[in-house]
Protein backbone atom coordinates (compact mmCIF):
# COMPACT_ATOMS: atom_id res chain seq x y z
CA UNK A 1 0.00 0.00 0.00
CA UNK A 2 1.41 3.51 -0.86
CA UNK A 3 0.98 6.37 1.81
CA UNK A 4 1.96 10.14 0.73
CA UNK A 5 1.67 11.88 3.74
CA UNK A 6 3.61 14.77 2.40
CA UNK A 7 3.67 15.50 -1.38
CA UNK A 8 6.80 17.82 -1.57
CA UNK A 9 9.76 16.52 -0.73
CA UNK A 10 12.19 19.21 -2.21
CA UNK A 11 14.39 16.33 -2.74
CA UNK A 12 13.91 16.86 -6.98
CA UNK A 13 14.93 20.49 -7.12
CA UNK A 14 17.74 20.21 -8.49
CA UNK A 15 16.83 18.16 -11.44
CA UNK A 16 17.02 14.97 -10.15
CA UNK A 17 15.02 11.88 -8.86
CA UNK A 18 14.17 8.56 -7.21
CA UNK A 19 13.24 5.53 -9.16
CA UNK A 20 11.67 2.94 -7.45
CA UNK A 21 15.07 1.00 -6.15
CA UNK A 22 16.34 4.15 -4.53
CA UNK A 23 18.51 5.17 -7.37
CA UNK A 24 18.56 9.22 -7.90
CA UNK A 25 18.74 9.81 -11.82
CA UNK A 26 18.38 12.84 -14.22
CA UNK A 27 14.85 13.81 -14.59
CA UNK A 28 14.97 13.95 -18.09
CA UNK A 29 16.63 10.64 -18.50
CA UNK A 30 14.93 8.17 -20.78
CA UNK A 31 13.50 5.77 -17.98
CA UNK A 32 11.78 9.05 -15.98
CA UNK A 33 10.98 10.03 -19.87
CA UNK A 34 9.33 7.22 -19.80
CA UNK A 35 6.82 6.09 -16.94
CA UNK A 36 6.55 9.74 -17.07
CA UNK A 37 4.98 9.69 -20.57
CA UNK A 38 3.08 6.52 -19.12
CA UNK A 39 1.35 8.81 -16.31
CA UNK A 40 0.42 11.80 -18.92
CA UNK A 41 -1.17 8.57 -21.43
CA UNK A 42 -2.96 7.49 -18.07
CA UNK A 43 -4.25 11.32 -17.51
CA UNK A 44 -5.85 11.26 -21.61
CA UNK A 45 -7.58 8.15 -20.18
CA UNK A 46 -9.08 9.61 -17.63
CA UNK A 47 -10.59 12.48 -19.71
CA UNK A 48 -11.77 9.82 -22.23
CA UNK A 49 -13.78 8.02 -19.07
CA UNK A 50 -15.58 10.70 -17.98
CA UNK A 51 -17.21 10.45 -22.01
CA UNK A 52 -17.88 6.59 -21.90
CA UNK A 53 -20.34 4.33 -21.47
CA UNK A 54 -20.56 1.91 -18.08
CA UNK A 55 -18.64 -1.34 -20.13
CA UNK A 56 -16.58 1.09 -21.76
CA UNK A 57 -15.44 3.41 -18.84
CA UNK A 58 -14.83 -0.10 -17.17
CA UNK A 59 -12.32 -1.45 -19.20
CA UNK A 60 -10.53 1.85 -19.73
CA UNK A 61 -10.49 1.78 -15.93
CA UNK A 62 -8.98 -1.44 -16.02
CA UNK A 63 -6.39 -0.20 -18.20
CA UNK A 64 -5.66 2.87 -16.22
CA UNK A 65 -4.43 0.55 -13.30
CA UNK A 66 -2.41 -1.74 -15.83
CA UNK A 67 -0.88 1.58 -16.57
CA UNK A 68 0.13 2.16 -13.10
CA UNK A 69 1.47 -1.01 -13.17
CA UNK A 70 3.84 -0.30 -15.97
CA UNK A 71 5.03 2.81 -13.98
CA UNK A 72 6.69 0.94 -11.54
CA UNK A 73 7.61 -2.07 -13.68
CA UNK A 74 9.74 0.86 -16.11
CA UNK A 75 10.83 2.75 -12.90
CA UNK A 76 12.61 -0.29 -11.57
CA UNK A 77 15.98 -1.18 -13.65
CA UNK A 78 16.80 -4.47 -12.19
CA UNK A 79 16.74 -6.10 -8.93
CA UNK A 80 18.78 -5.08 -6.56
CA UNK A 81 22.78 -6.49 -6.31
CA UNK A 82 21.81 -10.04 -4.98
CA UNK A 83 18.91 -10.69 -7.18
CA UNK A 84 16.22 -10.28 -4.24
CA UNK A 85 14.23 -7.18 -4.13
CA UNK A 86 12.75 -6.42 -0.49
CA UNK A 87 9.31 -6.61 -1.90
CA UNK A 88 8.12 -7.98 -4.89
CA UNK A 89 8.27 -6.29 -8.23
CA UNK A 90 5.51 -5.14 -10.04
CA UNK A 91 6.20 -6.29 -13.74
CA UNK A 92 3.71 -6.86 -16.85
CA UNK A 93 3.32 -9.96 -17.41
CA UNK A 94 2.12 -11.24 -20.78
CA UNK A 95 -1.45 -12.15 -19.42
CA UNK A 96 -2.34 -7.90 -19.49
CA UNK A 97 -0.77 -8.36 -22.95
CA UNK A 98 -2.92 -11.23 -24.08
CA UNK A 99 -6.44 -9.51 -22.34
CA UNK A 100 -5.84 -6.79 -24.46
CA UNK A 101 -5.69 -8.75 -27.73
CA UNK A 102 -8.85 -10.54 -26.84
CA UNK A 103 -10.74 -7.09 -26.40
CA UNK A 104 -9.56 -5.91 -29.64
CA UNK A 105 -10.68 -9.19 -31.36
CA UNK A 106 -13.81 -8.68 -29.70
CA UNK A 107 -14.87 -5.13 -30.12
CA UNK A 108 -13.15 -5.08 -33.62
CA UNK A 109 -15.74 -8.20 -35.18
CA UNK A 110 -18.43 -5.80 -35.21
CA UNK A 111 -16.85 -3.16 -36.93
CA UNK A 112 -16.89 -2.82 -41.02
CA UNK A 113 -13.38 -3.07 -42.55
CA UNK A 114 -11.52 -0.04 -43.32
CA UNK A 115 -11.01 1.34 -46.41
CA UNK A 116 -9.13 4.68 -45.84
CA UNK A 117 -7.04 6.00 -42.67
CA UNK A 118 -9.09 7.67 -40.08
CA UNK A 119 -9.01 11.43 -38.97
CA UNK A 120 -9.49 11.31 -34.93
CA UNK A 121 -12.78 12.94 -34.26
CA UNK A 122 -16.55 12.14 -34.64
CA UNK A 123 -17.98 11.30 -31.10
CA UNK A 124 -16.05 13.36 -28.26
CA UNK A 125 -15.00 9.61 -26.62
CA UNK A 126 -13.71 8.97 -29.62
CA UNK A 127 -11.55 12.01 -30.01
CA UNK A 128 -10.03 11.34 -26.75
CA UNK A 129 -9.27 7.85 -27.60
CA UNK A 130 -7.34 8.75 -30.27
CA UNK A 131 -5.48 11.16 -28.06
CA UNK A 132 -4.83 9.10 -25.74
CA UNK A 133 -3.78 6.18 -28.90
CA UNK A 134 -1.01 9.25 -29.77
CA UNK A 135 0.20 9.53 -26.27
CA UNK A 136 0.51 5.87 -26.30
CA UNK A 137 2.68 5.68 -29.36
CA UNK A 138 5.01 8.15 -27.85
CA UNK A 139 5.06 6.27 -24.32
CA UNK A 140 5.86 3.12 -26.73
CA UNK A 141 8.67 5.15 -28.71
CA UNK A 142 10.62 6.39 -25.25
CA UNK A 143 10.39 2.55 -23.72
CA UNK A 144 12.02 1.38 -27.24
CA UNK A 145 14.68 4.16 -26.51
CA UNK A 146 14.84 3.44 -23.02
CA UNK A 147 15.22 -0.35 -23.97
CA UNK A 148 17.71 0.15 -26.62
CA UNK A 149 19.94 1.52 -23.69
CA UNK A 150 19.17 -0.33 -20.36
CA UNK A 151 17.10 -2.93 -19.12
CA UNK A 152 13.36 -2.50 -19.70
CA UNK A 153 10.42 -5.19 -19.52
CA UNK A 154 10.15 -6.72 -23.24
CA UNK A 155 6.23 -7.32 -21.86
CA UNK A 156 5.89 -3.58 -21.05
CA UNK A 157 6.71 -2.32 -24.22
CA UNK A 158 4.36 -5.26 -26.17
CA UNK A 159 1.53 -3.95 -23.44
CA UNK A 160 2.26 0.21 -25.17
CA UNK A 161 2.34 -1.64 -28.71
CA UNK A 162 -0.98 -3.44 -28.17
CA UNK A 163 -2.53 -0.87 -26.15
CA UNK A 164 -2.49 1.52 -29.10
CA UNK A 165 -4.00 -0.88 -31.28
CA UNK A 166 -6.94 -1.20 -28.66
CA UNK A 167 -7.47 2.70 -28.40
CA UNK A 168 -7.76 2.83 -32.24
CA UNK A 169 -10.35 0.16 -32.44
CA UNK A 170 -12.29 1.66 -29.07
CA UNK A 171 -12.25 4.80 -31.09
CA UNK A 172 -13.97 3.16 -33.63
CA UNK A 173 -16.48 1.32 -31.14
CA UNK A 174 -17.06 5.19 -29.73
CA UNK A 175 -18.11 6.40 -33.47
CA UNK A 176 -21.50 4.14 -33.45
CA UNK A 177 -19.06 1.11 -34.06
CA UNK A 178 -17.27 2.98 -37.09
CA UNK A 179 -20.23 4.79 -39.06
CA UNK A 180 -19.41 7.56 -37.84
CA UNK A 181 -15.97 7.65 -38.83
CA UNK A 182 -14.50 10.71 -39.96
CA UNK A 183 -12.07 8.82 -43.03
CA UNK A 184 -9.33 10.54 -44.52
CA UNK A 185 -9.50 11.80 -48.15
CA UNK A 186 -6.54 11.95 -49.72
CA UNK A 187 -5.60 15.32 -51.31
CA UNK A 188 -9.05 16.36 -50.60
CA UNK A 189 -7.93 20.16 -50.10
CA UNK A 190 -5.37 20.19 -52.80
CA UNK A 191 -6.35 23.11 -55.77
CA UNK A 192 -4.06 22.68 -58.84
């Protein structure tokens, strides 16, 4: 259980701070670059929420925890010296991977097949699922960088990968399961 008692510490003022082990790094290093873009994804989430229905709002919900989750699984390097942490290690684990695979193949057999890109819009819930499908490109691209560098969860960054592919089909869901989907026309604007 987590207990913030006080939430300034002034021990980050000078540009640095804690991961989870203990371990004081650069605030703009690529791991804090990281979880940190995790948290702002899991803030777009909870704007698109307050627009959903109840089995919608539910499994965004669902997915905001999973994303707290990945916070402290990309916060935490490695275990500690002798290979024992003094608690256990929050991690994803494939399973969050597979759950979300089997919501996309569920919500996305109802929905027509695409025949041009999409522009994000149409319903508001689906506007903010396609924000929150950008910030989770972006989370994906810094835990690439981050794992191209150090140690980071292969599981984590599948769970970013997938996850965007979820947001763009909920989008679709949120757009009266696609009809209402604004689709991109190509050149549409062009005058020669």
């Amino acid at each position: 259980m987590v207990v913030l008692n006080k939430i300034y510490t002034r021990t980050g003022d000078k540009g640095e701070t804690a991961l989870s082990d203990g371990q004081r790094v650069a605030k703009h290093s690529a791991r804090v670059d990281a979880y940190g873009t995790v948290d702002e994804l899991n803030a777009t989430l909870g704007l698109a929420r307050l627009h959903a229905g109840a089995e919608m709002a539910g499994r965004i919900a669902v997915i905001q925890n999973d994303l707290f989750d990945l916070g402290a699984d990309l916060s935490r390097p490695d275990m500690d010296k002798d290979g024992q942490a003094p608690y256990p290690v929050l991690r994803i684990i494939d399973a969050q991977v597979d759950r979300l695979e089997a919501e996309i193949d569920a919500m996305n057999a109802d929905l027509a097949p695409l025949r041009s890109f999409i522009l994000p819009g149409g319903s508001v819930l689906s506007a903010h699922l396609h924000l929150s499908r950008t910030v989770a490109r972006r989370a994906e691209r810094a835990a690439t960088l981050l794992a191209a560098f150090e140690h980071a969860n292969p599981a984590a960054v599948r769970y970013l990968n997938r996850l965007s592919d979820w947001l763009f089909v909920a989008g679709r869901v949120a757009n009266n399961q696609g009809q209402d989907d604004i689709l991109w026309v190509p050149g549409a604007s062009r005058q020669e």
